[in-house]
Protein backbone atom coordinates (compact mmCIF):
# COMPACT_ATOMS: atom_id res chain seq x y z
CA UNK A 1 0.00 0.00 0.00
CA UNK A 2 2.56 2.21 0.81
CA UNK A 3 4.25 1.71 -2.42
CA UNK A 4 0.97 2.82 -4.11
CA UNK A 5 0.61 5.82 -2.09
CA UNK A 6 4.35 6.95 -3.14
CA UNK A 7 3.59 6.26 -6.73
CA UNK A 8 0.27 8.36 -6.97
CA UNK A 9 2.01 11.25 -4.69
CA UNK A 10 4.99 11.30 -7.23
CA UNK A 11 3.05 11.39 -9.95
CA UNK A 12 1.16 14.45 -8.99
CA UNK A 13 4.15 15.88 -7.71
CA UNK A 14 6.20 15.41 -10.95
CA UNK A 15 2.75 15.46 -13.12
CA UNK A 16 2.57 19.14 -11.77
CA UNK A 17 6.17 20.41 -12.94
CA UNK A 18 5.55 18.77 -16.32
CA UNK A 19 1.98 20.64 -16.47
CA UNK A 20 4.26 23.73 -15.81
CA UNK A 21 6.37 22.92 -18.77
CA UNK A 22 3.95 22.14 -21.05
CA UNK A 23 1.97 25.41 -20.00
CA UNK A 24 5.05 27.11 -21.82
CA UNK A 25 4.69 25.00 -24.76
CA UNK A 26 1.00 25.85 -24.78
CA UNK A 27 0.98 29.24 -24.37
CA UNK A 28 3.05 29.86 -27.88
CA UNK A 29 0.78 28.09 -29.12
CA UNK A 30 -2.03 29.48 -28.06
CA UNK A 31 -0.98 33.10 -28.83
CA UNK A 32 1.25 32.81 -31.65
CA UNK A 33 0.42 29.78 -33.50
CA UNK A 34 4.01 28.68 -33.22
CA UNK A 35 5.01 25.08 -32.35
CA UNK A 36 8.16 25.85 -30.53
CA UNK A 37 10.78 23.06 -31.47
CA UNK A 38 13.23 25.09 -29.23
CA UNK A 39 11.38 24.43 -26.29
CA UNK A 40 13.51 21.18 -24.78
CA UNK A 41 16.45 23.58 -25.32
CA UNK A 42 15.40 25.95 -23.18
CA UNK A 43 14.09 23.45 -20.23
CA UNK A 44 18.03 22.01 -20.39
CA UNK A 45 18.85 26.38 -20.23
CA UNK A 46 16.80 26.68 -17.01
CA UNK A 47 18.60 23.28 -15.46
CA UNK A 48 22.26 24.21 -16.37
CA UNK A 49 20.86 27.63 -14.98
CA UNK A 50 19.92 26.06 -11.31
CA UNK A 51 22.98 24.02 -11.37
CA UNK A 52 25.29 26.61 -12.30
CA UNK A 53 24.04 29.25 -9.44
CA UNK A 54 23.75 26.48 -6.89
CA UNK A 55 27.15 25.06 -7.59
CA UNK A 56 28.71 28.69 -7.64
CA UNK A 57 26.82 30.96 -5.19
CA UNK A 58 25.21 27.81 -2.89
CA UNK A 59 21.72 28.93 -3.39
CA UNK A 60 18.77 26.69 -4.02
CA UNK A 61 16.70 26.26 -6.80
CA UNK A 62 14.03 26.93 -5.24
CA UNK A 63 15.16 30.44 -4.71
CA UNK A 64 16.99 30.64 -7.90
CA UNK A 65 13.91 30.19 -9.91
CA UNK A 66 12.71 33.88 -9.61
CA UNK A 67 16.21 35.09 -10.86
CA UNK A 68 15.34 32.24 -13.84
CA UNK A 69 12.35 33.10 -14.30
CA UNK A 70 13.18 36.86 -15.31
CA UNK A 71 16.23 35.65 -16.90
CA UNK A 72 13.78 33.35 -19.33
CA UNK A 73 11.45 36.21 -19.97
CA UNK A 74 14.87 38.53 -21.46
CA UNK A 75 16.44 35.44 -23.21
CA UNK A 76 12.67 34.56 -24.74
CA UNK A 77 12.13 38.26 -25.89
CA UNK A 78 15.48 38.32 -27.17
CA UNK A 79 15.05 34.77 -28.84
CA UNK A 80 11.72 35.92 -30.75
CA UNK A 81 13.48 38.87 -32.72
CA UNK A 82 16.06 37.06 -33.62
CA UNK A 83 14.12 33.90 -35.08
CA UNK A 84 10.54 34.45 -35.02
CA UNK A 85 9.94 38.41 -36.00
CA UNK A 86 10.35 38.24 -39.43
CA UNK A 87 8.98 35.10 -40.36
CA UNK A 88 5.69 34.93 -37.96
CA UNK A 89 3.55 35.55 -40.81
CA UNK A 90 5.31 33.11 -43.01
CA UNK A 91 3.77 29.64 -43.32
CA UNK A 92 4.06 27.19 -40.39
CA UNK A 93 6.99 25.62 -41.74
CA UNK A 94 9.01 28.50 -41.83
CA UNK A 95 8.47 29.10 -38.18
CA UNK A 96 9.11 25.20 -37.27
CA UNK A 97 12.44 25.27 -39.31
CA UNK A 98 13.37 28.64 -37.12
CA UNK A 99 12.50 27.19 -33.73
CA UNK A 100 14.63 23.74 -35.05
CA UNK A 101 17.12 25.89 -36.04
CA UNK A 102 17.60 27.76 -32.50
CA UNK A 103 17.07 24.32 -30.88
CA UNK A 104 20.11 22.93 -32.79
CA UNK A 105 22.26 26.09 -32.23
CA UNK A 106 21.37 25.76 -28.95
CA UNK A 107 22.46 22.28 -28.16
CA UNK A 108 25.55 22.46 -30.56
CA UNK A 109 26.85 25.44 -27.94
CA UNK A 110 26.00 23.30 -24.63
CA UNK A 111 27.54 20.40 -26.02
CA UNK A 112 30.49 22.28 -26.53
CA UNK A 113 30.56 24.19 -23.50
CA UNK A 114 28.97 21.39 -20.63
CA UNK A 115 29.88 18.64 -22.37
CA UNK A 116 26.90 15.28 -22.03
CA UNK A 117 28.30 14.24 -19.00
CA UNK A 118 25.30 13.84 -16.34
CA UNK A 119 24.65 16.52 -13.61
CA UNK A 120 22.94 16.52 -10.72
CA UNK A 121 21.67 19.16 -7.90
CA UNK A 122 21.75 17.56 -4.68
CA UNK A 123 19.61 19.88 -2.28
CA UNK A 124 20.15 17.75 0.56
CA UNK A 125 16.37 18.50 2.09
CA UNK A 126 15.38 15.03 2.94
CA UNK A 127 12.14 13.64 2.88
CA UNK A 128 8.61 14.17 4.13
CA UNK A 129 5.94 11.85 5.48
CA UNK A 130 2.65 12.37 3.62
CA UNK A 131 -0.17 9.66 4.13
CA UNK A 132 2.00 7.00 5.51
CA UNK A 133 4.84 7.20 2.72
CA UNK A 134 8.00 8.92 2.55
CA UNK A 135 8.25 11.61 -0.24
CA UNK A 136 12.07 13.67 -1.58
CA UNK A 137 11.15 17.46 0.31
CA UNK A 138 12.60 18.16 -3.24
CA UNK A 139 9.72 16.43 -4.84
CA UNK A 140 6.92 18.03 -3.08
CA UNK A 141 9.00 21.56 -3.14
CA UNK A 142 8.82 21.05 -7.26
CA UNK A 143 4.55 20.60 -7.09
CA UNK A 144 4.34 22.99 -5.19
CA UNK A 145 5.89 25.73 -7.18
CA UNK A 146 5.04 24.13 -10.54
CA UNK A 147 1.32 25.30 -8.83
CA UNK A 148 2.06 27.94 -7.99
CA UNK A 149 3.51 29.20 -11.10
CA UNK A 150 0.84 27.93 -12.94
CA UNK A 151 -1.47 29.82 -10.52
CA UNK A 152 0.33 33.35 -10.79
CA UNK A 153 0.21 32.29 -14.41
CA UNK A 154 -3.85 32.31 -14.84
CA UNK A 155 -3.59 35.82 -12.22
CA UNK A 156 -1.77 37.26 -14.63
CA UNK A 157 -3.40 36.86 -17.96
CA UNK A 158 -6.97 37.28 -16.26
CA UNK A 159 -6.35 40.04 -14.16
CA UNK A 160 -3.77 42.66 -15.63
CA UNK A 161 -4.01 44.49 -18.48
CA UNK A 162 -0.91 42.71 -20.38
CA UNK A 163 -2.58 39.87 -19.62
CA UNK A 164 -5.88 40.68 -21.28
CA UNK A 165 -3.77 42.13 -23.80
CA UNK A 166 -1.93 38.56 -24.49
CA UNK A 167 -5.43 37.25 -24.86
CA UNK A 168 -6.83 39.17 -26.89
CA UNK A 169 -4.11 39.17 -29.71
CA UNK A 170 -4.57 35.48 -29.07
CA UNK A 171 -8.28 35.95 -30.34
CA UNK A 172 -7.86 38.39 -32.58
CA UNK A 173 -4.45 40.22 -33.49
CA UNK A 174 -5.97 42.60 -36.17
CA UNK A 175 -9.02 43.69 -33.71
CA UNK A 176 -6.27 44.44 -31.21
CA UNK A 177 -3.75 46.15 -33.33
CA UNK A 178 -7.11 48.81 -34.12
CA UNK A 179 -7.30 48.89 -29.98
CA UNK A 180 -4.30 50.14 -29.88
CA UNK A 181 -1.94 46.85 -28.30
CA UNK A 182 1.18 46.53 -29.24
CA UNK A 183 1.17 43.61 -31.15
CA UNK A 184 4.99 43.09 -31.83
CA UNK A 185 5.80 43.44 -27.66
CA UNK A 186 2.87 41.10 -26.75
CA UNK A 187 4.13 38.16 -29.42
CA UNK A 188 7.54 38.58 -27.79
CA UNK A 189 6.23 38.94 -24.55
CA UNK A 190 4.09 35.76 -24.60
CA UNK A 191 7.55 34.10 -26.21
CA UNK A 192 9.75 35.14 -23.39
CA UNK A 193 7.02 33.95 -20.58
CA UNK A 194 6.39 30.36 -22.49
CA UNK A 195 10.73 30.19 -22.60
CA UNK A 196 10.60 31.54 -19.15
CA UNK A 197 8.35 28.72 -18.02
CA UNK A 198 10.05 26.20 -19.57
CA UNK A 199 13.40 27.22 -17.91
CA UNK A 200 11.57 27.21 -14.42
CA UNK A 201 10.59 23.96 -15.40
CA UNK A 202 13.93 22.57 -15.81
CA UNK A 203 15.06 23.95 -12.78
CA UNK A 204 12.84 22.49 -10.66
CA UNK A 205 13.12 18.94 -12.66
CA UNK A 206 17.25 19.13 -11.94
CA UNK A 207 16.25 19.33 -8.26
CA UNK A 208 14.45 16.16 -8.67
CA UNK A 209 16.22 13.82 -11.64
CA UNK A 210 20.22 13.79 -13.13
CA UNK A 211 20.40 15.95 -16.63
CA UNK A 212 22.55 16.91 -19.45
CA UNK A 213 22.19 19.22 -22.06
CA UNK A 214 20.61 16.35 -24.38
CA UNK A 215 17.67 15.80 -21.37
CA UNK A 216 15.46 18.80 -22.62
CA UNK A 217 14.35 16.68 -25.29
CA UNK A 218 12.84 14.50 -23.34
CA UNK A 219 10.88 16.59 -21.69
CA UNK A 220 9.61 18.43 -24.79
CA UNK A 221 8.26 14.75 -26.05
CA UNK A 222 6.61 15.13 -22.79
CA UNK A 223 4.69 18.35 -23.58
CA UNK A 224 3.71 17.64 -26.71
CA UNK A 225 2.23 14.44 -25.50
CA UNK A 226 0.49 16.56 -22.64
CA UNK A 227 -0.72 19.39 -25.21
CA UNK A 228 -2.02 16.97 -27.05
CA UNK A 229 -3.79 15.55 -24.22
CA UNK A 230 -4.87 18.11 -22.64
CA UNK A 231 -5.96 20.41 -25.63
CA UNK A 232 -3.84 23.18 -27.16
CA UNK A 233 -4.49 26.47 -26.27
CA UNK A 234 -5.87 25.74 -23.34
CA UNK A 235 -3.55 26.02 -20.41
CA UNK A 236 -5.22 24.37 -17.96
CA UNK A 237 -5.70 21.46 -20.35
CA UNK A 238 -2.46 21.37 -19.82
CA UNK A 239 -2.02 21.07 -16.30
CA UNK A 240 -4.68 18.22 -16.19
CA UNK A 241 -2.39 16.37 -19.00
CA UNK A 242 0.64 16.99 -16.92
CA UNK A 243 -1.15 15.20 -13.98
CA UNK A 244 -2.59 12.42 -16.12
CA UNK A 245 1.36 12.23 -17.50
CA UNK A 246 2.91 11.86 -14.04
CA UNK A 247 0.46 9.59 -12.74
CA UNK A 248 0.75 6.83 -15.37
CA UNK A 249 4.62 6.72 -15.35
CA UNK A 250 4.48 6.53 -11.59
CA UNK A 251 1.93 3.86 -11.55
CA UNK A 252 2.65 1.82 -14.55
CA UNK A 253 6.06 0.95 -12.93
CA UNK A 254 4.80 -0.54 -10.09
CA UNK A 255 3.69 -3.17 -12.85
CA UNK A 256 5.40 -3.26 -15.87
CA UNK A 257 9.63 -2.45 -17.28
CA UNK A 258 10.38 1.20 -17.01
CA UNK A 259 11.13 0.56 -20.40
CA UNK A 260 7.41 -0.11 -21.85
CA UNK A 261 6.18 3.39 -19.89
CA UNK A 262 6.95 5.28 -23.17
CA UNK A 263 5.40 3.20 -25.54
CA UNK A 264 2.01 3.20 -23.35
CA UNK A 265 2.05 6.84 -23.02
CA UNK A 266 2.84 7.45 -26.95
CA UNK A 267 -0.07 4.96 -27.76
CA UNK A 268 -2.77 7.18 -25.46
CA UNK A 269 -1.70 9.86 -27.37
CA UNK A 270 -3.06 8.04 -30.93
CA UNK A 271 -5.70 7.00 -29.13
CA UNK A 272 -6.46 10.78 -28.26
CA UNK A 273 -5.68 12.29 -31.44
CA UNK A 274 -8.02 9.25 -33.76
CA UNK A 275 -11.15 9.88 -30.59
CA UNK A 276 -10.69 13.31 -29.46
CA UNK A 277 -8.53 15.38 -31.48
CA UNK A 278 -9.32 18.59 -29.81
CA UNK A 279 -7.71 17.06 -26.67
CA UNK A 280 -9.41 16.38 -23.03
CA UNK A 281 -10.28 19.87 -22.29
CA UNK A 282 -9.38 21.87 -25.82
CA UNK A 283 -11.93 23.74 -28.10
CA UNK A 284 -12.96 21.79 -30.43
């Protein structure tokens, strides 16, 4: 039983921070029509990021994720001009070979620089009793910010006036533009918060699992499976798909190879796209 009770408290834990990382990927989406191929780069970013200031100043990452956080937004903003500006009216393609592009530029340079050997962020918290089992502190820490990001998140875009203004280019960017947003600072705005969140992401994910520059990539498989799941464009679509995500890894190993837990969670998402294409909680 207890083994049960540490699976299904994992996988909410760790469903949570991959919600939060998907969230990212969803957001571009949703706003820019833009399936960001860059965004497993940036998660490995924000975990070379929380081992690099933990390793060099001793702080956590649970503090260094504000500092990331901002850090994402700049590096996002920075990231749009430079691939997306000029071609985010171009067909989809062009925008998928841009994103590619910075992913591989990306990767080429950490390669070079951290090498692929396997790093790690030991926080040295211990662990926590919750309903009989014992949980990492590091574990719960990561759900626990991954909601709370999502939370300030939804605050955000429903309750300030960038946020409304994210939205409603995401509705309509012509109607906006004649209301006066500025439609070039919101697209790179809603770039540098979906890098931003992926970076946080990672950060919180190196507190919990080994890395190296390669281990983004993983966890972009992860959001698009979750997206897809969930529904793009609809952020808390996401969240629920990040749950559903962490729960079935966690579970499914209690009973099966580590090593089938990919295949089952690639085959739910054909299942999803041939019965519900629109996702679990997307528009249809």
């Amino acid at each position: 039983m207890d083994a049960w009770v540490s699976a299904i408290l994992s996988g909410v834990l760790l469903g949570l921070a991959y919600g939060l990382a998907a969230i990212g990927l969803n957001l571009i989406w949703g706003v820019m029509k833009v399936i960001n191929l860059s965004h497993g780069a940036f998660i490995a970013l924000g975990m070379f990021a929380a081992y690099f200031v933990f390793h060099s100043f001793g702080i956590s990452p649970f503090v260094s994720v504000i500092l990331i956080l901002a850090l994402g937004v700049v590096v996002g903003m920075l990231a749009y001009f430079v691939a997306l500006h000029r071609v985010i009216s171009a067909p989809e393609l062009s925008t998928l070979l841009s994103t590619y592009s910075l992913s591989l530029i990306i990767i080429g340079l950490g390669t070079f620089v951290f090498t692929t050997n396997p790093r790690a962020i030991d926080v040295g918290l211990g662990s926590i009793k919750l309903f009989g089992a014992y949980i990492p502190a590091s574990k719960v820490l990561t759900g626990l910010y991954s909601l709370i990001f999502t939370a300030a998140l939804y605050v955000f875009l429903f309750k300030t006036w960038t946020g409304k203004a994210i939205r409603a280019v995401s509705m309509n960017m012509t109607a906006a533009q004649f209301m006066g947003v500025n439609t070039t600072f919101i697209l790179s705005l809603s770039f540098g918060i979906g890098i931003a969140l992926a970076m946080v992401a990672g950060a919180l994910i190196a507190s919990v699992f080994p890395f190296t520059i390669l281990s983004g990539g993983i966890y972009e498989l992860k959001s698009f499976v979750i997206c897809v799941l969930g529904g793009l464009g609809s952020p808390l679509g996401a969240l629920a798909g990040g749950l559903l995500l962490g729960l079935l890894e966690n579970v499914l190993t209690l009973k099966m190879p580590v090593g089938y837990v990919p295949f089952i969670e690639f085959l739910i998402l054909v299942v999803i796209l041939l019965v519900k294409p629109s996702g679990l909680l997307g528009k249809e």
